[in-house]
N, C-alpha and C. Protein backbone atom coordinates (compact mmCIF):
# COMPACT_ATOMS: atom_id res chain seq x y z
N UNK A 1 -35.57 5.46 20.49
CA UNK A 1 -34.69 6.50 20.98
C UNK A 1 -35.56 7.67 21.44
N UNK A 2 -35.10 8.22 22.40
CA UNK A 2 -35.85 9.41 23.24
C UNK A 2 -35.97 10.32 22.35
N UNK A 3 -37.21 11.26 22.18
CA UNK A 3 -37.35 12.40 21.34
C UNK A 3 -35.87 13.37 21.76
N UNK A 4 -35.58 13.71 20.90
CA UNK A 4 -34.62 14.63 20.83
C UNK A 4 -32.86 14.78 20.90
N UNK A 5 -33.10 13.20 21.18
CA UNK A 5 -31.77 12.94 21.06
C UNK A 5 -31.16 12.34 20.09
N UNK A 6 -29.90 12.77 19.58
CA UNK A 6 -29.04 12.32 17.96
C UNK A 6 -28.00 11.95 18.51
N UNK A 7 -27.76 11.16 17.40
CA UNK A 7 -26.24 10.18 17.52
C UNK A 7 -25.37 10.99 16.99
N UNK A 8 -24.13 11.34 17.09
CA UNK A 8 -23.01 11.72 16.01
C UNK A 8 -22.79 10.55 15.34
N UNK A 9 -22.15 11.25 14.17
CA UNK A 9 -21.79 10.31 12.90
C UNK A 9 -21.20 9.50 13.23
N UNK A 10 -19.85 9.29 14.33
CA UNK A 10 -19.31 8.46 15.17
C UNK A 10 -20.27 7.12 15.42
N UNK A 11 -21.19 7.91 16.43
CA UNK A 11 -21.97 7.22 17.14
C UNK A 11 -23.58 6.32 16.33
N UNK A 12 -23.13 7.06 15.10
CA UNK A 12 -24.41 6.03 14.11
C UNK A 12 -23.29 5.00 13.71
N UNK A 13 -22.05 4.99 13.30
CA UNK A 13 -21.51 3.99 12.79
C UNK A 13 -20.91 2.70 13.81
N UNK A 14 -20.93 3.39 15.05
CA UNK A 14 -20.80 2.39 15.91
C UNK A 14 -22.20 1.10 16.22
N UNK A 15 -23.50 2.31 15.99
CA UNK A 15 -24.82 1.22 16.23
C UNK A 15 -25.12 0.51 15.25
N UNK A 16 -24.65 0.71 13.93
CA UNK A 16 -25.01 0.44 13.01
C UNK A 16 -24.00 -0.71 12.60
N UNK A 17 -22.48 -0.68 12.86
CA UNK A 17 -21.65 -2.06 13.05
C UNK A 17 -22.30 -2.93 13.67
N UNK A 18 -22.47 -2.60 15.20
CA UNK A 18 -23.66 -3.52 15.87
C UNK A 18 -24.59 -4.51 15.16
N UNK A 19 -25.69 -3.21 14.52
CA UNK A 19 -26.81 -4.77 13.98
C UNK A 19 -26.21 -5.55 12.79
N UNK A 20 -24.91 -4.89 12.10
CA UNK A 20 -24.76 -5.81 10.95
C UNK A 20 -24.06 -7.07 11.66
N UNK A 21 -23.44 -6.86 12.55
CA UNK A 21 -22.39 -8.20 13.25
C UNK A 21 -23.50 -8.63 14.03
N UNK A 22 -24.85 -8.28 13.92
CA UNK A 22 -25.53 -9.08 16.01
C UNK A 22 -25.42 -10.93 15.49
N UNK A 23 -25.65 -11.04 14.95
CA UNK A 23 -26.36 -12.40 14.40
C UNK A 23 -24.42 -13.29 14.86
N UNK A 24 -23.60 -12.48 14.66
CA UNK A 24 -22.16 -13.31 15.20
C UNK A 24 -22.05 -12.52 16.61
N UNK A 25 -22.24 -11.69 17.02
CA UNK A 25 -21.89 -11.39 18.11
C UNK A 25 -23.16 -12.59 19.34
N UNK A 26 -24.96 -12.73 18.87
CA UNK A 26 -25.33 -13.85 19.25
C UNK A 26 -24.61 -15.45 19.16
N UNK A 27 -24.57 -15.64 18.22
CA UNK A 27 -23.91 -16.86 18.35
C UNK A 27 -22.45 -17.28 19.20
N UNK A 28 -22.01 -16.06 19.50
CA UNK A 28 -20.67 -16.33 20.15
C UNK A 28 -21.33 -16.12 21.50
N UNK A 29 -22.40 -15.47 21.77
CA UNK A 29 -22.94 -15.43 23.46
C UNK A 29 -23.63 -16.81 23.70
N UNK A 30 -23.67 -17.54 22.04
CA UNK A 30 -24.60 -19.10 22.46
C UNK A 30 -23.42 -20.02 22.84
N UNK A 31 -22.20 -20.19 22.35
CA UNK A 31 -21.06 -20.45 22.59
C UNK A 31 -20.71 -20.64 24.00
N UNK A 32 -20.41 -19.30 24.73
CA UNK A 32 -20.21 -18.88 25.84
C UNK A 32 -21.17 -19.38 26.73
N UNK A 33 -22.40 -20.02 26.66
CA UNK A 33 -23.93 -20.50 27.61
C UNK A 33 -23.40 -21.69 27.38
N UNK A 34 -23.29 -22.16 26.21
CA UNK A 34 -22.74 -23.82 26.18
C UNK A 34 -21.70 -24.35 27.04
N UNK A 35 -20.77 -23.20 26.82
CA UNK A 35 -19.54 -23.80 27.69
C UNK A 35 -19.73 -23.46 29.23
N UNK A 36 -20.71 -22.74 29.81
CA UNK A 36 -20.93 -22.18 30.95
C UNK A 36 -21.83 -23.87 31.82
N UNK A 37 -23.03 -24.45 30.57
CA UNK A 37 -23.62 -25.12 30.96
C UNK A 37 -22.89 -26.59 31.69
N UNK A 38 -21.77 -26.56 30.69
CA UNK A 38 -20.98 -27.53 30.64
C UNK A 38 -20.61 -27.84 32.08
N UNK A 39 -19.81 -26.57 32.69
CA UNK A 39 -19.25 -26.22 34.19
C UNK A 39 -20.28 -26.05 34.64
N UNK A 40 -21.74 -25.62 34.44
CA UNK A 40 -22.43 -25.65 35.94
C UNK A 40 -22.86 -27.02 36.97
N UNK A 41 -22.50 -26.27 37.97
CA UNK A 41 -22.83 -27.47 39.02
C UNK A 41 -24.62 -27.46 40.32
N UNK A 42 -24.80 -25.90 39.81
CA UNK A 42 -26.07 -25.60 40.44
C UNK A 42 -27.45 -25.61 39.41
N UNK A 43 -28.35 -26.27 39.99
CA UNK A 43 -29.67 -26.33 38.92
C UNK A 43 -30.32 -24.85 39.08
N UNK A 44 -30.05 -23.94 39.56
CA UNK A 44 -30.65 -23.08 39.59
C UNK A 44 -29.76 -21.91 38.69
N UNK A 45 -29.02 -21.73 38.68
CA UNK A 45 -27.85 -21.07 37.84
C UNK A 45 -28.16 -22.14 35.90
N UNK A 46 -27.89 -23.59 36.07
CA UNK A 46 -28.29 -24.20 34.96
C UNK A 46 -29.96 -23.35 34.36
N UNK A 47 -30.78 -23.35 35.01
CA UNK A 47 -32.13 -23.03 34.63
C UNK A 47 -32.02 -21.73 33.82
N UNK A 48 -31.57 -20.57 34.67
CA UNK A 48 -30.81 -19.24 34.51
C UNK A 48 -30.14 -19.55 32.73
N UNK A 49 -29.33 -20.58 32.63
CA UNK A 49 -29.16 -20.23 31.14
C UNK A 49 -29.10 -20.75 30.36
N UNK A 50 -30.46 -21.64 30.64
CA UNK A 50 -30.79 -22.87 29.51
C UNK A 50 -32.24 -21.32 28.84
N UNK A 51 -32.55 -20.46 29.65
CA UNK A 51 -33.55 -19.25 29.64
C UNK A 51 -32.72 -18.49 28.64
N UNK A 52 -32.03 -17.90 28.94
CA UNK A 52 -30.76 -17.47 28.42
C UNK A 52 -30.35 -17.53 26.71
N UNK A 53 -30.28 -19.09 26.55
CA UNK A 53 -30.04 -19.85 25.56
C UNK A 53 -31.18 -19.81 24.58
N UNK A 54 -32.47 -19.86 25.34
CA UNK A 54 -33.55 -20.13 24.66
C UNK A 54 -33.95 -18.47 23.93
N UNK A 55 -33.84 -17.61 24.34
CA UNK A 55 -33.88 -16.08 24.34
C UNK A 55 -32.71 -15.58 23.17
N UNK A 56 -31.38 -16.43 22.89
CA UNK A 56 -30.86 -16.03 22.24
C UNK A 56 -30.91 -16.73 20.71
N UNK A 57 -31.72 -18.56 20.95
CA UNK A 57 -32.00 -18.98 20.03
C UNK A 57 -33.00 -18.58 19.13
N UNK A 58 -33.78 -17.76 19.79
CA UNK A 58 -35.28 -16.86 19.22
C UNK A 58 -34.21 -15.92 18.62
N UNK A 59 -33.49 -15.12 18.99
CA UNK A 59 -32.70 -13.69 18.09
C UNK A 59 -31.98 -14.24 17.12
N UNK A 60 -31.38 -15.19 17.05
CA UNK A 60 -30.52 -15.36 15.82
C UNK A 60 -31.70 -16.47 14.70
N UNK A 61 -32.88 -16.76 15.09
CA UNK A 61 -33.49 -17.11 14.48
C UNK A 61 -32.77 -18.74 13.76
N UNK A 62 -32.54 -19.53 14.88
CA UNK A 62 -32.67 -21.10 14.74
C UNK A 62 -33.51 -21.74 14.11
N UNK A 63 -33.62 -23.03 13.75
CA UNK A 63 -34.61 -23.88 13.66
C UNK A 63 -35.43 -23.57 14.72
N UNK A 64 -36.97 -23.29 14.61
CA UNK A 64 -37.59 -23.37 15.85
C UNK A 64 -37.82 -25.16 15.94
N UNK A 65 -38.15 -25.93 15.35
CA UNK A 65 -38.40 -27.37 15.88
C UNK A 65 -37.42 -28.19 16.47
N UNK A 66 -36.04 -27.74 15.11
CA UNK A 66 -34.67 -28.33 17.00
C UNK A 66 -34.63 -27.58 18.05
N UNK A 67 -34.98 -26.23 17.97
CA UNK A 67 -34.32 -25.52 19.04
C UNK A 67 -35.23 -26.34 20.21
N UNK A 68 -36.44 -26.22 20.03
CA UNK A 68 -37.39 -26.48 20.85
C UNK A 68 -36.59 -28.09 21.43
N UNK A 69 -36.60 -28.94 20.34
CA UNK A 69 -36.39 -30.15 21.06
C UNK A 69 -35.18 -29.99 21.94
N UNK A 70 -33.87 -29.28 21.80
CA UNK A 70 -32.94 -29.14 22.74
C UNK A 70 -32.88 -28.81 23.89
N UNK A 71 -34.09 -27.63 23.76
CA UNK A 71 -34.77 -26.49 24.95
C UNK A 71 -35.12 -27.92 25.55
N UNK A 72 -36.18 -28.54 25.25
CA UNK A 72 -36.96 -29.01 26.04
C UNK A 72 -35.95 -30.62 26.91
N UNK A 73 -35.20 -30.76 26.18
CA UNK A 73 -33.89 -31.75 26.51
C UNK A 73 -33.03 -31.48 27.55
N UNK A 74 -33.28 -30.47 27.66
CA UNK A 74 -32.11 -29.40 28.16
C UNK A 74 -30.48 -30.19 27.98
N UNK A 75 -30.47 -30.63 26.19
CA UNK A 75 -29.18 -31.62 25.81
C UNK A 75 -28.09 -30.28 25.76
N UNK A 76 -27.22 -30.24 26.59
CA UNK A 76 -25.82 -29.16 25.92
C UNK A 76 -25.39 -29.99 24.87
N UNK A 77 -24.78 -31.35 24.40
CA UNK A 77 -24.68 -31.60 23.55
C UNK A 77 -24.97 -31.26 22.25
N UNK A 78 -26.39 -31.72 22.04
CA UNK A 78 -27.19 -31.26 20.94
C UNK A 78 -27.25 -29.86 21.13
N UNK A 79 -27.16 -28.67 21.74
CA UNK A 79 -27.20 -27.21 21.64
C UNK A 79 -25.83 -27.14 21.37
N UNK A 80 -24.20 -27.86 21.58
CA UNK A 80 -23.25 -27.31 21.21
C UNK A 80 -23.39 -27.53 19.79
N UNK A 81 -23.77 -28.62 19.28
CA UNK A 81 -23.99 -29.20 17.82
C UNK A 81 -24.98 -28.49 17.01
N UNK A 82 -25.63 -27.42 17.72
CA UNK A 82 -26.54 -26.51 16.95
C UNK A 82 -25.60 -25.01 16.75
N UNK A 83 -25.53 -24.91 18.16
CA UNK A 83 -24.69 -23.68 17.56
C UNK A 83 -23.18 -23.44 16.30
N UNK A 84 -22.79 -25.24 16.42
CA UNK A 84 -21.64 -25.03 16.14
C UNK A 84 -21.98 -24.97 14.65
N UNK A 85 -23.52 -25.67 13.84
CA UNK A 85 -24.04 -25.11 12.96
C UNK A 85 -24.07 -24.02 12.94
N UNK A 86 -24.54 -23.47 13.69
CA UNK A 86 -24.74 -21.76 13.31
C UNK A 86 -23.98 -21.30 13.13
N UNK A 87 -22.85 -21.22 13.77
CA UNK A 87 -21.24 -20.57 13.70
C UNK A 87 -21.05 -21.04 12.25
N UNK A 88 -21.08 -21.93 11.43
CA UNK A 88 -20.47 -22.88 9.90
C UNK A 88 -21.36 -21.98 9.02
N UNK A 89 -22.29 -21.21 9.30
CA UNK A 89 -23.10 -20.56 8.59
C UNK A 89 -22.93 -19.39 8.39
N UNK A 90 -22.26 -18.54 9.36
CA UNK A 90 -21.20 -17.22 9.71
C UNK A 90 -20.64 -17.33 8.90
């Protein structure tokens, strides 16, 4: 945060809801890539958020050895079947 600037009390409890929910608010954006992957029909848009996916599997802190093998699969399957772990863990 920039020197000199403060949150109101408001505005700390709003950032601070934030990091306690990120870890569900990630998993519901891994959700949303799954079902996106599902409908894409362009490999270049697919690439876009298999990147995406991989960026959000690092933040919520996955298995790195499945994640990797899914990443590298580029399986939506096996990534809906990961996240939908993650969500059972929520």
């Amino acid at each position: 945060m920039a020197k000199g600037q403060h949150l109101s009390r408001y505005q700390q409890g709003i950032v601070n809801r934030y990091y306690d929910n990120k870890d569900t608010i990630v998993v519901t954006r891994l959700a949303e890539i799954v079902s996106d992957l599902a409908l894409c029909d362009s490999e270049k848009k697919a690439a876009a958020l298999w990147k995406r996916a991989e960026t959000a599997l690092a933040a919520v802190k996955a298995d790195p050895v499945r994640s990797r093998t899914v990443l590298g699969a580029k399986d939506v399957k096996g990534l809906a079947a990961l996240v939908g772990e993650l969500s059972a863990k929520r």
